[in-house]
C-alpha atoms as a PDB file:
ATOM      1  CA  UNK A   1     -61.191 -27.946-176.322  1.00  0.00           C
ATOM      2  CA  UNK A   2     -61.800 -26.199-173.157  1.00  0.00           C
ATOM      3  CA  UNK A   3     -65.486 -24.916-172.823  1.00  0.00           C
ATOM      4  CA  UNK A   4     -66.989 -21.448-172.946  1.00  0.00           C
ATOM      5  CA  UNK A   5     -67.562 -19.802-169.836  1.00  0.00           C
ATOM      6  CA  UNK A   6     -70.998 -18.770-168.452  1.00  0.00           C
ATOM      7  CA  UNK A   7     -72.601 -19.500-171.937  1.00  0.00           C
ATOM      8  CA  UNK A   8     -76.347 -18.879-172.094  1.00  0.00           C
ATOM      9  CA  UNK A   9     -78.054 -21.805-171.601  1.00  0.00           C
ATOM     10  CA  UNK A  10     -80.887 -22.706-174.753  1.00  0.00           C
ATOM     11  CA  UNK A  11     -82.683 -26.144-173.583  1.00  0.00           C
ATOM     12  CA  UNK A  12     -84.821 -27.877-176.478  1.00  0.00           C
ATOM     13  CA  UNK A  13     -87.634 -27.896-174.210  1.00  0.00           C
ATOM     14  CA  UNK A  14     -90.296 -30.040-176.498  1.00  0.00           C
ATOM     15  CA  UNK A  15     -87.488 -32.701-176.980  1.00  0.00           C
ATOM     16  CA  UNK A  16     -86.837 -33.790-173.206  1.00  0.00           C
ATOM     17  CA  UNK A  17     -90.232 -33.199-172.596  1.00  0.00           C
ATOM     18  CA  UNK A  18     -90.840 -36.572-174.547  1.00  0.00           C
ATOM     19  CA  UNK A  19     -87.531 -37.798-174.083  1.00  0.00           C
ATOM     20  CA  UNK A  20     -88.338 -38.386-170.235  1.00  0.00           C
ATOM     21  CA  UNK A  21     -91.638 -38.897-170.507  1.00  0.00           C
ATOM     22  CA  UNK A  22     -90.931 -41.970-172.322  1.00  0.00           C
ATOM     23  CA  UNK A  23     -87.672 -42.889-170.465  1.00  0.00           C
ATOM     24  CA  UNK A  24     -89.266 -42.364-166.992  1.00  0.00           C
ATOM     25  CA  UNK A  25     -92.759 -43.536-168.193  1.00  0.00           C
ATOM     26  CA  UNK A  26     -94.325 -45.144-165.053  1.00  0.00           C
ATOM     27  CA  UNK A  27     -93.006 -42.308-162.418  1.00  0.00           C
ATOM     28  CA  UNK A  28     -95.797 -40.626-160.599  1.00  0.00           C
ATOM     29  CA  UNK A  29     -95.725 -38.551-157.851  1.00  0.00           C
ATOM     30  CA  UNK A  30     -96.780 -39.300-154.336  1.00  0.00           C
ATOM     31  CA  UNK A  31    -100.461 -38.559-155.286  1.00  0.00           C
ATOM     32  CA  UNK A  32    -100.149 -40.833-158.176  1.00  0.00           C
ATOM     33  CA  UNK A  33    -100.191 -37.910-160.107  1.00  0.00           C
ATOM     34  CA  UNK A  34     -97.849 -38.394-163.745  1.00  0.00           C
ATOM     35  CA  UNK A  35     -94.674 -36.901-163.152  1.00  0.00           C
ATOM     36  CA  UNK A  36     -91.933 -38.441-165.687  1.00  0.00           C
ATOM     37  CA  UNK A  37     -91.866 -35.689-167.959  1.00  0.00           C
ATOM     38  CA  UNK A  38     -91.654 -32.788-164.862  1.00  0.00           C
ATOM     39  CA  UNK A  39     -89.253 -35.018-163.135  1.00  0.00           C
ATOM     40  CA  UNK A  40     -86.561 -35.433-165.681  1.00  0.00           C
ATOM     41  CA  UNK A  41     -86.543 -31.659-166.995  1.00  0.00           C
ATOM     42  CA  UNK A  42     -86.236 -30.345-163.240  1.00  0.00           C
ATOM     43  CA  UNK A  43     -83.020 -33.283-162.567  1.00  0.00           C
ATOM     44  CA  UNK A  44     -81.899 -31.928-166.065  1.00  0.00           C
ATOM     45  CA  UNK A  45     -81.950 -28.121-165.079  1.00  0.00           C
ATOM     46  CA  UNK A  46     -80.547 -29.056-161.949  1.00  0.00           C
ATOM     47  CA  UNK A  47     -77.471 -30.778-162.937  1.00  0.00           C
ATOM     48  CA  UNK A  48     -76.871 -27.851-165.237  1.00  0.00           C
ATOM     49  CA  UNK A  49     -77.307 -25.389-162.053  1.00  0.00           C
ATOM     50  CA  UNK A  50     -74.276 -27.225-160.752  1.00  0.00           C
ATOM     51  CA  UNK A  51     -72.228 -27.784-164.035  1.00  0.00           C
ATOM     52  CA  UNK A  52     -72.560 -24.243-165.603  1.00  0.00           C
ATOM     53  CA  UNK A  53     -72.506 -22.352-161.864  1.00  0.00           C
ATOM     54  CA  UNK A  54     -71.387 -18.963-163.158  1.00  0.00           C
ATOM     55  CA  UNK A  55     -73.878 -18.897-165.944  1.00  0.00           C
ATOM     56  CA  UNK A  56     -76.399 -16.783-164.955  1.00  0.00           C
ATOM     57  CA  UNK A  57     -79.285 -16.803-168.170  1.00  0.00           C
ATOM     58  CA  UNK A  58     -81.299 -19.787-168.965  1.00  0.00           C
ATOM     59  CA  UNK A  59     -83.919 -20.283-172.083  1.00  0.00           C
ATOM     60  CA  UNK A  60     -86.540 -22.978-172.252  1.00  0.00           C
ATOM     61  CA  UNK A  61     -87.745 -23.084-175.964  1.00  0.00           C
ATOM     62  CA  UNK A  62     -91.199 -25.341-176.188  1.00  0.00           C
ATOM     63  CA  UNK A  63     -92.687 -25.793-179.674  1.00  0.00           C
ATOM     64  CA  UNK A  64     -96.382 -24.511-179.787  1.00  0.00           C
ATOM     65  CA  UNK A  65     -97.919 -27.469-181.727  1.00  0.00           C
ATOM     66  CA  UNK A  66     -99.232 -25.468-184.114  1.00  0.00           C
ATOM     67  CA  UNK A  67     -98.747 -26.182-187.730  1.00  0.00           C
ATOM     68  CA  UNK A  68     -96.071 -24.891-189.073  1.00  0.00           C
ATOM     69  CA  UNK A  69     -94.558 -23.853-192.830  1.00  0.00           C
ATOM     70  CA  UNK A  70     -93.006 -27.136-193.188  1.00  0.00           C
ATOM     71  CA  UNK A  71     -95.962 -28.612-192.829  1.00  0.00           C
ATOM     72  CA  UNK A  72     -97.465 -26.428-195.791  1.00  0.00           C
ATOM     73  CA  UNK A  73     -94.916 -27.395-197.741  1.00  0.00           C
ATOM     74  CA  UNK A  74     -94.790 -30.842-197.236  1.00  0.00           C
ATOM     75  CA  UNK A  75     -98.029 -32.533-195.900  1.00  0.00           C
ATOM     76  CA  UNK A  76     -95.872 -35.737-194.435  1.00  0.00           C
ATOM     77  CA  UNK A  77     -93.740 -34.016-192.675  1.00  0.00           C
ATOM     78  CA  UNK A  78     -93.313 -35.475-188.765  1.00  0.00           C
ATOM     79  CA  UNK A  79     -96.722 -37.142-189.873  1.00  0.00           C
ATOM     80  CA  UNK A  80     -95.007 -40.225-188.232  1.00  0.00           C
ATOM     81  CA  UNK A  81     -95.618 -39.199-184.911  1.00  0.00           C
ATOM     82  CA  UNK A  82     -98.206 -40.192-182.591  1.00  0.00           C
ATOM     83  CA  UNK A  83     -99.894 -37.742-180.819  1.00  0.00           C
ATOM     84  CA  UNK A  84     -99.026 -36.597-177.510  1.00  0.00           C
ATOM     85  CA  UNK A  85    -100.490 -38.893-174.812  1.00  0.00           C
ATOM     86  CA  UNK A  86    -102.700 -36.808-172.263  1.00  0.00           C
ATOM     87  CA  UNK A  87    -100.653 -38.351-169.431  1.00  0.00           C
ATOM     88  CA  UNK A  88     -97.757 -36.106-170.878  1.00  0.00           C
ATOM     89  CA  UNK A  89     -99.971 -33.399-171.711  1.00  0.00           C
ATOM     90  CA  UNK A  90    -101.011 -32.534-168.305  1.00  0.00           C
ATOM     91  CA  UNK A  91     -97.654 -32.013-166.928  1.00  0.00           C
ATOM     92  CA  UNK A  92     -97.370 -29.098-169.101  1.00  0.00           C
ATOM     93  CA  UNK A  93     -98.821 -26.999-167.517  1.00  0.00           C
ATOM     94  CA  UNK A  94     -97.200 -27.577-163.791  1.00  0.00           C
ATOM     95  CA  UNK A  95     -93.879 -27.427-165.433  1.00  0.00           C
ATOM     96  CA  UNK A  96     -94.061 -24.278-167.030  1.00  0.00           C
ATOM     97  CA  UNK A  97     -95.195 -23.023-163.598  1.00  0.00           C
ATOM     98  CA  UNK A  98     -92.697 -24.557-162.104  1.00  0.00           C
ATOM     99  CA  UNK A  99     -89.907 -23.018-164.477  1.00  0.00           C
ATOM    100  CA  UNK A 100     -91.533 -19.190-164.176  1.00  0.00           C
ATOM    101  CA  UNK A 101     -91.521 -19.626-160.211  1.00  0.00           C
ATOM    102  CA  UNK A 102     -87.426 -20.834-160.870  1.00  0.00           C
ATOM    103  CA  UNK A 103     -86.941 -17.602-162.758  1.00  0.00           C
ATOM    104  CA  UNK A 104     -86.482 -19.407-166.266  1.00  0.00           C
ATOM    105  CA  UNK A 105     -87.718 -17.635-169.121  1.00  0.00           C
ATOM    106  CA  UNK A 106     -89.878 -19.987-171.783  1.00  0.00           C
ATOM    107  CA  UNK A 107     -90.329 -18.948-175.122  1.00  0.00           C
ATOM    108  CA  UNK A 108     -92.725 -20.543-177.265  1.00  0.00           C
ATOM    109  CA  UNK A 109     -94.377 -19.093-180.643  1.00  0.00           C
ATOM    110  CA  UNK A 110     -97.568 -20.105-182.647  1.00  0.00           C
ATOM    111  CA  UNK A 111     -96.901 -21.890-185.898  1.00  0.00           C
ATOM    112  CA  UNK A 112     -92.589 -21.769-185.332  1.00  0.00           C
ATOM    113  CA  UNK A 113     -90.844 -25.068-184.549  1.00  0.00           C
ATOM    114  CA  UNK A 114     -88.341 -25.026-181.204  1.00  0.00           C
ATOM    115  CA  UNK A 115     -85.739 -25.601-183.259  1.00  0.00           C
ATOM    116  CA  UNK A 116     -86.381 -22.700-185.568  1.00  0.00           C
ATOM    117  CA  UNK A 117     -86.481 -20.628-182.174  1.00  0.00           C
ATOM    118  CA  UNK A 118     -83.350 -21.742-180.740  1.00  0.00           C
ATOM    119  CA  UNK A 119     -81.701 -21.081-184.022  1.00  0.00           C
ATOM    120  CA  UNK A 120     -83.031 -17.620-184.879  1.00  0.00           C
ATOM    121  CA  UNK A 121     -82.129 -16.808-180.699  1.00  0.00           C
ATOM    122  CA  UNK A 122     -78.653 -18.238-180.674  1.00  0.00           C
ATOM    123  CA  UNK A 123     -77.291 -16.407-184.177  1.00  0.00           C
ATOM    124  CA  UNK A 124     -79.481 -13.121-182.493  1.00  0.00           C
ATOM    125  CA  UNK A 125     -77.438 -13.822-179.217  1.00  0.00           C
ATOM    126  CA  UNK A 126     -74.208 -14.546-180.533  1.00  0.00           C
ATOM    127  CA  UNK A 127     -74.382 -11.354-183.102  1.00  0.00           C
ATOM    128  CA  UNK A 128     -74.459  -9.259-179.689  1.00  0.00           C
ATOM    129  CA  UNK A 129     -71.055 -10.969-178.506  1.00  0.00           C
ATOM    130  CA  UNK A 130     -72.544 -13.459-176.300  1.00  0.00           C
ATOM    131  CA  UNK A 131     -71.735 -17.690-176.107  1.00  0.00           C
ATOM    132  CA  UNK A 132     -74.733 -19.788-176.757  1.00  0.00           C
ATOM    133  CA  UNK A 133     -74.905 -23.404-175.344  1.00  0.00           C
ATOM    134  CA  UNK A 134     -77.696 -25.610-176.646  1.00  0.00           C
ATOM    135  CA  UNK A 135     -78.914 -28.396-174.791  1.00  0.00           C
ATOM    136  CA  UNK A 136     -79.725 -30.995-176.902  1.00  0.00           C
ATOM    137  CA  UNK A 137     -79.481 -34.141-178.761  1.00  0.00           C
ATOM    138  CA  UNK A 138     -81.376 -33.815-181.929  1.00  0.00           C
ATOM    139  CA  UNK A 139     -79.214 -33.881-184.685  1.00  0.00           C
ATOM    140  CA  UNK A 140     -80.763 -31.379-186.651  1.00  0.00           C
ATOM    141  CA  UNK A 141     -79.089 -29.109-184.248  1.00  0.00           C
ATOM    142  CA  UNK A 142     -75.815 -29.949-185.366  1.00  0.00           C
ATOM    143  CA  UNK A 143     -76.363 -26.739-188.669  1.00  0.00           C
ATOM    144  CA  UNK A 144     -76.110 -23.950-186.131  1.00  0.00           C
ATOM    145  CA  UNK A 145     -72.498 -25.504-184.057  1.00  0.00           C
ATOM    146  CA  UNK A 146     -69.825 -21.906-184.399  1.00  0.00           C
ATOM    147  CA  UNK A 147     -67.129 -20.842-182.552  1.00  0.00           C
ATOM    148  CA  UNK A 148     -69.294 -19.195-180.348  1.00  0.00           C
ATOM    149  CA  UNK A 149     -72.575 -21.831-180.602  1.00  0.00           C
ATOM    150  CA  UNK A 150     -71.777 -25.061-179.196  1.00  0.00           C
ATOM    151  CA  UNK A 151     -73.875 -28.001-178.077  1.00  0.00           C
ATOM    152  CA  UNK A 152     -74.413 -29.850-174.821  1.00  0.00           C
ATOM    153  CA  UNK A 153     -75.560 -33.742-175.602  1.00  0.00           C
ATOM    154  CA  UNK A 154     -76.913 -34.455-172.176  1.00  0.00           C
ATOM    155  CA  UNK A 155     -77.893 -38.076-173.258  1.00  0.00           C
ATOM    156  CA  UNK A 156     -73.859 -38.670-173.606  1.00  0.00           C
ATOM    157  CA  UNK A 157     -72.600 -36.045-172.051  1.00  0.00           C
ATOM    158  CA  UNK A 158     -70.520 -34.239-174.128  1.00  0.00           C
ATOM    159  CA  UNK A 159     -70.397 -30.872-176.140  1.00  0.00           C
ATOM    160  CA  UNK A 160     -70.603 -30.494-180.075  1.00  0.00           C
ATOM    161  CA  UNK A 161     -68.096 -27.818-181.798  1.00  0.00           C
ATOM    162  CA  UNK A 162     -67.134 -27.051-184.953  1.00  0.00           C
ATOM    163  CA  UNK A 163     -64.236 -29.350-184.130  1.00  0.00           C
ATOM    164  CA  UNK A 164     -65.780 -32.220-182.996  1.00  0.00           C
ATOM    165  CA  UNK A 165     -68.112 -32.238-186.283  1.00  0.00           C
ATOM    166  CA  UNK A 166     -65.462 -31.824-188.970  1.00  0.00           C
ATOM    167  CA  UNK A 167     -63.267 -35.037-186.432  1.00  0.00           C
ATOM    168  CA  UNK A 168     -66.788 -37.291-186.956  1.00  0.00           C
ATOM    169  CA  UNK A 169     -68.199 -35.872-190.169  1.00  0.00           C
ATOM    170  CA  UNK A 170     -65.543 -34.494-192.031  1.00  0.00           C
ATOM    171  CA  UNK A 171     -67.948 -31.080-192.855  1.00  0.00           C
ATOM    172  CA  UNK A 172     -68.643 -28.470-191.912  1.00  0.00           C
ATOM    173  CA  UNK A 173     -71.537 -27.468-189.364  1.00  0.00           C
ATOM    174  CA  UNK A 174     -73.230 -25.715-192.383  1.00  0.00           C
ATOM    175  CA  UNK A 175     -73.081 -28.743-194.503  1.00  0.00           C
ATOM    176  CA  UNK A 176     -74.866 -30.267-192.346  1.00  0.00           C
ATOM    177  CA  UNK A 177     -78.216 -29.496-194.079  1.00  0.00           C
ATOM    178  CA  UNK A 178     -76.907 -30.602-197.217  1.00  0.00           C
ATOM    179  CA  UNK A 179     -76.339 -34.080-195.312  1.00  0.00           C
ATOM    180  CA  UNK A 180     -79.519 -34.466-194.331  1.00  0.00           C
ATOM    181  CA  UNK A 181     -81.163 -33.311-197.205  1.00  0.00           C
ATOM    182  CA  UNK A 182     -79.292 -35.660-199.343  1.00  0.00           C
ATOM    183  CA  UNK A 183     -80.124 -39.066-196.804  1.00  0.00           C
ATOM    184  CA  UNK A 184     -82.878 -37.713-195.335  1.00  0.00           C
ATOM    185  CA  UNK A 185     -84.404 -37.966-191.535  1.00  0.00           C
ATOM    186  CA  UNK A 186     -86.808 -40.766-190.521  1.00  0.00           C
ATOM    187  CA  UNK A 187     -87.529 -39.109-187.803  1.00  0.00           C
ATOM    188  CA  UNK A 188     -88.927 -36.203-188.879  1.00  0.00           C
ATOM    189  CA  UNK A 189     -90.302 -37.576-192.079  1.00  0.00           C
ATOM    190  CA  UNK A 190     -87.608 -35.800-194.575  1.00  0.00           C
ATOM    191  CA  UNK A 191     -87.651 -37.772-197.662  1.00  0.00           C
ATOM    192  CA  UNK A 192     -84.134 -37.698-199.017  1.00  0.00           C
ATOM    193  CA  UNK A 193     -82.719 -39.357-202.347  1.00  0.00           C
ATOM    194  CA  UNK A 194     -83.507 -42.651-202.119  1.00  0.00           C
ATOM    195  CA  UNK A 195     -80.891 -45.055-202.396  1.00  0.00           C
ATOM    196  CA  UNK A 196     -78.290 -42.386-200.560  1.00  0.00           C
ATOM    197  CA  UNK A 197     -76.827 -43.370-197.401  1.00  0.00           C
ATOM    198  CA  UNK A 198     -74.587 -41.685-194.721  1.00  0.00           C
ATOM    199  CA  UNK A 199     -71.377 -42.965-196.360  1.00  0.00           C
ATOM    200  CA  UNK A 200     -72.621 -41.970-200.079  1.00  0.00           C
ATOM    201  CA  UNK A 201     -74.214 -38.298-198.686  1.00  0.00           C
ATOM    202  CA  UNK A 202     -70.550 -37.636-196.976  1.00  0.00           C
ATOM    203  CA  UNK A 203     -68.911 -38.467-200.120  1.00  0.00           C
ATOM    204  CA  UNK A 204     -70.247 -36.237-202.490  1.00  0.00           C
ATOM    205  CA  UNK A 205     -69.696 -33.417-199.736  1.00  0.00           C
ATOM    206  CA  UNK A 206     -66.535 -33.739-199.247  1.00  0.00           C
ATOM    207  CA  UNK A 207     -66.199 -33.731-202.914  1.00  0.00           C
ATOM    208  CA  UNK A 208     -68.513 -30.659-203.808  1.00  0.00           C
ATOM    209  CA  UNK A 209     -69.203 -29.078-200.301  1.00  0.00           C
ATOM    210  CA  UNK A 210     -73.049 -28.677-201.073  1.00  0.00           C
ATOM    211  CA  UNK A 211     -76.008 -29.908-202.419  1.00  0.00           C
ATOM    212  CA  UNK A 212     -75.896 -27.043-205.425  1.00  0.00           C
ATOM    213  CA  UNK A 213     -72.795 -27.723-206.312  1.00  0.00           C
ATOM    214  CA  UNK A 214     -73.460 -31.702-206.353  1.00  0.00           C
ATOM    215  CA  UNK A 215     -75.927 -30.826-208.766  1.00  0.00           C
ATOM    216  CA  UNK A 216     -73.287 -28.326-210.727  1.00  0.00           C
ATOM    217  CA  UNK A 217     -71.313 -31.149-211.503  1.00  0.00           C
ATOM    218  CA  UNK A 218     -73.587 -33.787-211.752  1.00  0.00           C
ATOM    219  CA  UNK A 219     -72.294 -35.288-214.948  1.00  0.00           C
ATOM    220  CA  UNK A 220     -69.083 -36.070-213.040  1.00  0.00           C
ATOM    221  CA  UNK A 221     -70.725 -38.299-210.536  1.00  0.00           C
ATOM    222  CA  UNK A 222     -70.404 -41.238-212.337  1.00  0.00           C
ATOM    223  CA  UNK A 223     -66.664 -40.846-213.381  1.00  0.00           C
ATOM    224  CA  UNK A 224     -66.130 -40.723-208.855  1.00  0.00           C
ATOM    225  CA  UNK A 225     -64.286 -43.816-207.339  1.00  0.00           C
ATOM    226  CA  UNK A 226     -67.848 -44.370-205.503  1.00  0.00           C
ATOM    227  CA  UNK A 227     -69.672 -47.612-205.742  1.00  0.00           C
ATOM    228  CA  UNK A 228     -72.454 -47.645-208.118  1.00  0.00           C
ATOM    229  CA  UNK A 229     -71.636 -44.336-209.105  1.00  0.00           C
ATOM    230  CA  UNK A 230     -73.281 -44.332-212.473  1.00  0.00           C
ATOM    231  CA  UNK A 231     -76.710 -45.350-209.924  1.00  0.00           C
ATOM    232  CA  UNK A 232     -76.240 -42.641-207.774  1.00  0.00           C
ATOM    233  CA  UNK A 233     -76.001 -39.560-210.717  1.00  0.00           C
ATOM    234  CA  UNK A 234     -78.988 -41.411-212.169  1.00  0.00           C
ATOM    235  CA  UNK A 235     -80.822 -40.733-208.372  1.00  0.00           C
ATOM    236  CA  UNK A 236     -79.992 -37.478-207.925  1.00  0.00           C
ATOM    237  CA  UNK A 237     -81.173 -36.006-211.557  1.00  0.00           C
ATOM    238  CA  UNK A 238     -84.771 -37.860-211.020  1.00  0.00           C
ATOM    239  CA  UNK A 239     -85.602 -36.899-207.448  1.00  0.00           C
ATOM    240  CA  UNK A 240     -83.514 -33.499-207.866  1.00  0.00           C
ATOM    241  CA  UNK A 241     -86.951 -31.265-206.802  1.00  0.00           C
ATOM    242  CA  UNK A 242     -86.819 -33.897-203.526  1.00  0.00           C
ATOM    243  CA  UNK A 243     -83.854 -33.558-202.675  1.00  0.00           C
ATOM    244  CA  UNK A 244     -84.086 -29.688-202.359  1.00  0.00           C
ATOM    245  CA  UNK A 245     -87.248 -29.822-200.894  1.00  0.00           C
ATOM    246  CA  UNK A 246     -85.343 -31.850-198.234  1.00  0.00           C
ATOM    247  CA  UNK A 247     -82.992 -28.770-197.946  1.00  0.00           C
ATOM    248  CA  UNK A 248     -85.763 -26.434-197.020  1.00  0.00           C
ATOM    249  CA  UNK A 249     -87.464 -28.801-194.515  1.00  0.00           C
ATOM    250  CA  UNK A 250     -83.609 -29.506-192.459  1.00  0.00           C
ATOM    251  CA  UNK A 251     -82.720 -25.886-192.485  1.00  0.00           C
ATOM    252  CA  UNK A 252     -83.287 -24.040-189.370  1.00  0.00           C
ATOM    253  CA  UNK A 253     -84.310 -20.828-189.884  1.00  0.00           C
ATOM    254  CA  UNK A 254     -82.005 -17.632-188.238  1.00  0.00           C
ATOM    255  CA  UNK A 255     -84.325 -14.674-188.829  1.00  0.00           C
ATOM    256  CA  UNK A 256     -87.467 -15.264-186.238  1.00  0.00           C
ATOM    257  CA  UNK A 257     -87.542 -11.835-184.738  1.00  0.00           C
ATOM    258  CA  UNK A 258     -88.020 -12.649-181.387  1.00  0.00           C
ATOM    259  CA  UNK A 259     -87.121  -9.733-179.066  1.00  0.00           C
ATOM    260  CA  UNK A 260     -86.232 -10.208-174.666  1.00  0.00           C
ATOM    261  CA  UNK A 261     -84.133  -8.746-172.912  1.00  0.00           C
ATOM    262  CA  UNK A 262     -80.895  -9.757-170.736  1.00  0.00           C
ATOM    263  CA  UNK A 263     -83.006  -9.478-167.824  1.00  0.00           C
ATOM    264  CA  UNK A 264     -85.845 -11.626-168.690  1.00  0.00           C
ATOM    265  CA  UNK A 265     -83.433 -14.289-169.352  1.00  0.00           C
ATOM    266  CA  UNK A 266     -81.412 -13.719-165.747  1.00  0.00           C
ATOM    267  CA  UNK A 267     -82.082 -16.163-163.098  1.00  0.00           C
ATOM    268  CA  UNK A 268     -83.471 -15.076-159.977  1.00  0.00           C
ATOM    269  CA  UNK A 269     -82.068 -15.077-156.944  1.00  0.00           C
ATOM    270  CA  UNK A 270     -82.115 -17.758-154.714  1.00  0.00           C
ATOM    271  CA  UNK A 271     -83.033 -20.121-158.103  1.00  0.00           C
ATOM    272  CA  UNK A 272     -81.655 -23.459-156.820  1.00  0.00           C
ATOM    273  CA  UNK A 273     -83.235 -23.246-153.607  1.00  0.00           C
ATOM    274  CA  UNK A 274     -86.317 -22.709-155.668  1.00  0.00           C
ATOM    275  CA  UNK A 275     -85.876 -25.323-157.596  1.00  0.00           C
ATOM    276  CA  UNK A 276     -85.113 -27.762-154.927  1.00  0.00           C
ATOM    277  CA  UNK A 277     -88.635 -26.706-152.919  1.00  0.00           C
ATOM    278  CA  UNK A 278     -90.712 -26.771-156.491  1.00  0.00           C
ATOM    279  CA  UNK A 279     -89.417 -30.055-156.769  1.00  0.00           C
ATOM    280  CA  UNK A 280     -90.451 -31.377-153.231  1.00  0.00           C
ATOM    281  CA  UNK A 281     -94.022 -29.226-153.735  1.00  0.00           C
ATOM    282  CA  UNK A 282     -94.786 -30.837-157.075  1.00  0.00           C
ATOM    283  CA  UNK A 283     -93.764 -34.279-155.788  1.00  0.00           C
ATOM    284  CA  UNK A 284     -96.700 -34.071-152.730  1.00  0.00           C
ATOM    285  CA  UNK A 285     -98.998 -32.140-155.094  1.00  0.00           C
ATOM    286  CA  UNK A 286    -102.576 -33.371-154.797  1.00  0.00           C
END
């Protein structure tokens, strides 16, 4: 499938910012300065410069590290995760100064999770006739893939539809949450039904489309040509309150108001040659 022309560009900031911080760990600058993190995001934005020419609005989406309703709900949530080293912390700062000089907007809100921004932004965008491309490769992501809302996975290079989802998955982008909720997600701490894998999870949807109506017809799970199908019925009734609370913690909400306009979002002119001399300024930096 050909792709959209001059999409808006959504980057899950918070994402590569640890995502090259880690890759690129030992990269400083020529005062010794960190510069992994600031590095890799400018490379990033530059190769998409070049790819997406005629695109013309780019969003940087950063979450705010504040806590956050999941959280509320669910103390464990992400509670896996370390927190963030001060040698990425203190790039911060330069990049976002870096992106403003560019001309890139960055949103970031108190207490809402990136990926509850990007998804509230692209279903806002998309509702006004525009095509949304997310740059990502969480797979949480995957729920908001339409028609009109694809995904760029820079780590392989390649872009998400509602095609390529239904090919892999066999379900729809929707579903998705359903999936998740019903395997759960190490990495952010989602419990799951224990005992449920990928193959088991993608079963049951493709037999009953959703987590309600799994639980619908939950006294035909064990009569399913699925291994230790008896097993899983008996799984799903005991942990049915985690399973749904699994739901709520994978869904992305669509209905932050968040309010800019096409102009805040427009590069500026001359943005690549900007880039290219914030680049060689943060690399002598002192």
């Amino acid at each position: 499938m050909p792709e959209k022309k001059n999409p808006i560009i959504i980057i899950d900031g918070t994402l590569y910012l640890y995502y090259y911080y880690y890759g690129l760990r030992h990269l400083n600058n020529n005062s010794e300065k960190p510069f992994s993190a600031i590095w890799g995001m400018l490379k990033m934005i530059s190769y998409l410069f070049k790819r997406y020419r005629n695109s013309k609005k780019f969003i940087v989406v950063f979450d705010s590290f504040k806590k956050t309703f999941r959280k509320e709900i669910f103390e464990p949530y992400k509670s896996n995760r370390s927190p963030m080293p001060n040698s990425l912390y203190i790039q911060i700062q330069p990049l976002f100064d870096i992106l403003q000089d560019i001309g890139i907007k960055i949103i970031s809100i108190p207490g809402i999770e990136a990926d509850d921004i990007i998804g509230s932004l692209s279903y806002q965008l998309q509702q006004k006739g525009e095509t949304i491309l997310i740059v990502s490769h969480d797979k949480d992501m995957i729920q908001l893939v339409t028609h009109n809302i694809n995904i760029f996975h820079k780590k392989d290079n390649y872009i998400i539809t509602p095609k390529t989802i239904k090919k892999k998955y066999g379900i729809q982008p929707k579903e998705f949450i359903d999936f998740l909720a019903l395997m759960g997600d190490s990495s952010d701490n989602i419990p799951g039904v224990p005992k449920i894998g990928i193959k088991t999870a993608l079963t049951l949807l493709h037999t009953f489309s959703n987590i309600k109506n799994i639980y619908y017809n939950i006294e035909k799970i064990p009569f399913l040509t699925l291994r230790n199908a008896k097993n899983i019925a008996i799984q799903l009734k005991n942990h049915k309150e985690i399973a749904f609370l699994s739901y709520q913690l994978a869904e992305i909400k669509l209905d932050i108001p968040i309010h800019i306009t096409s102009q805040e979002i427009s590069l500026k002119k001359h943005c690549f040659k900007n880039l290219l001399n914030a680049f060689k300024d943060y690399n002598n930096f002192k």
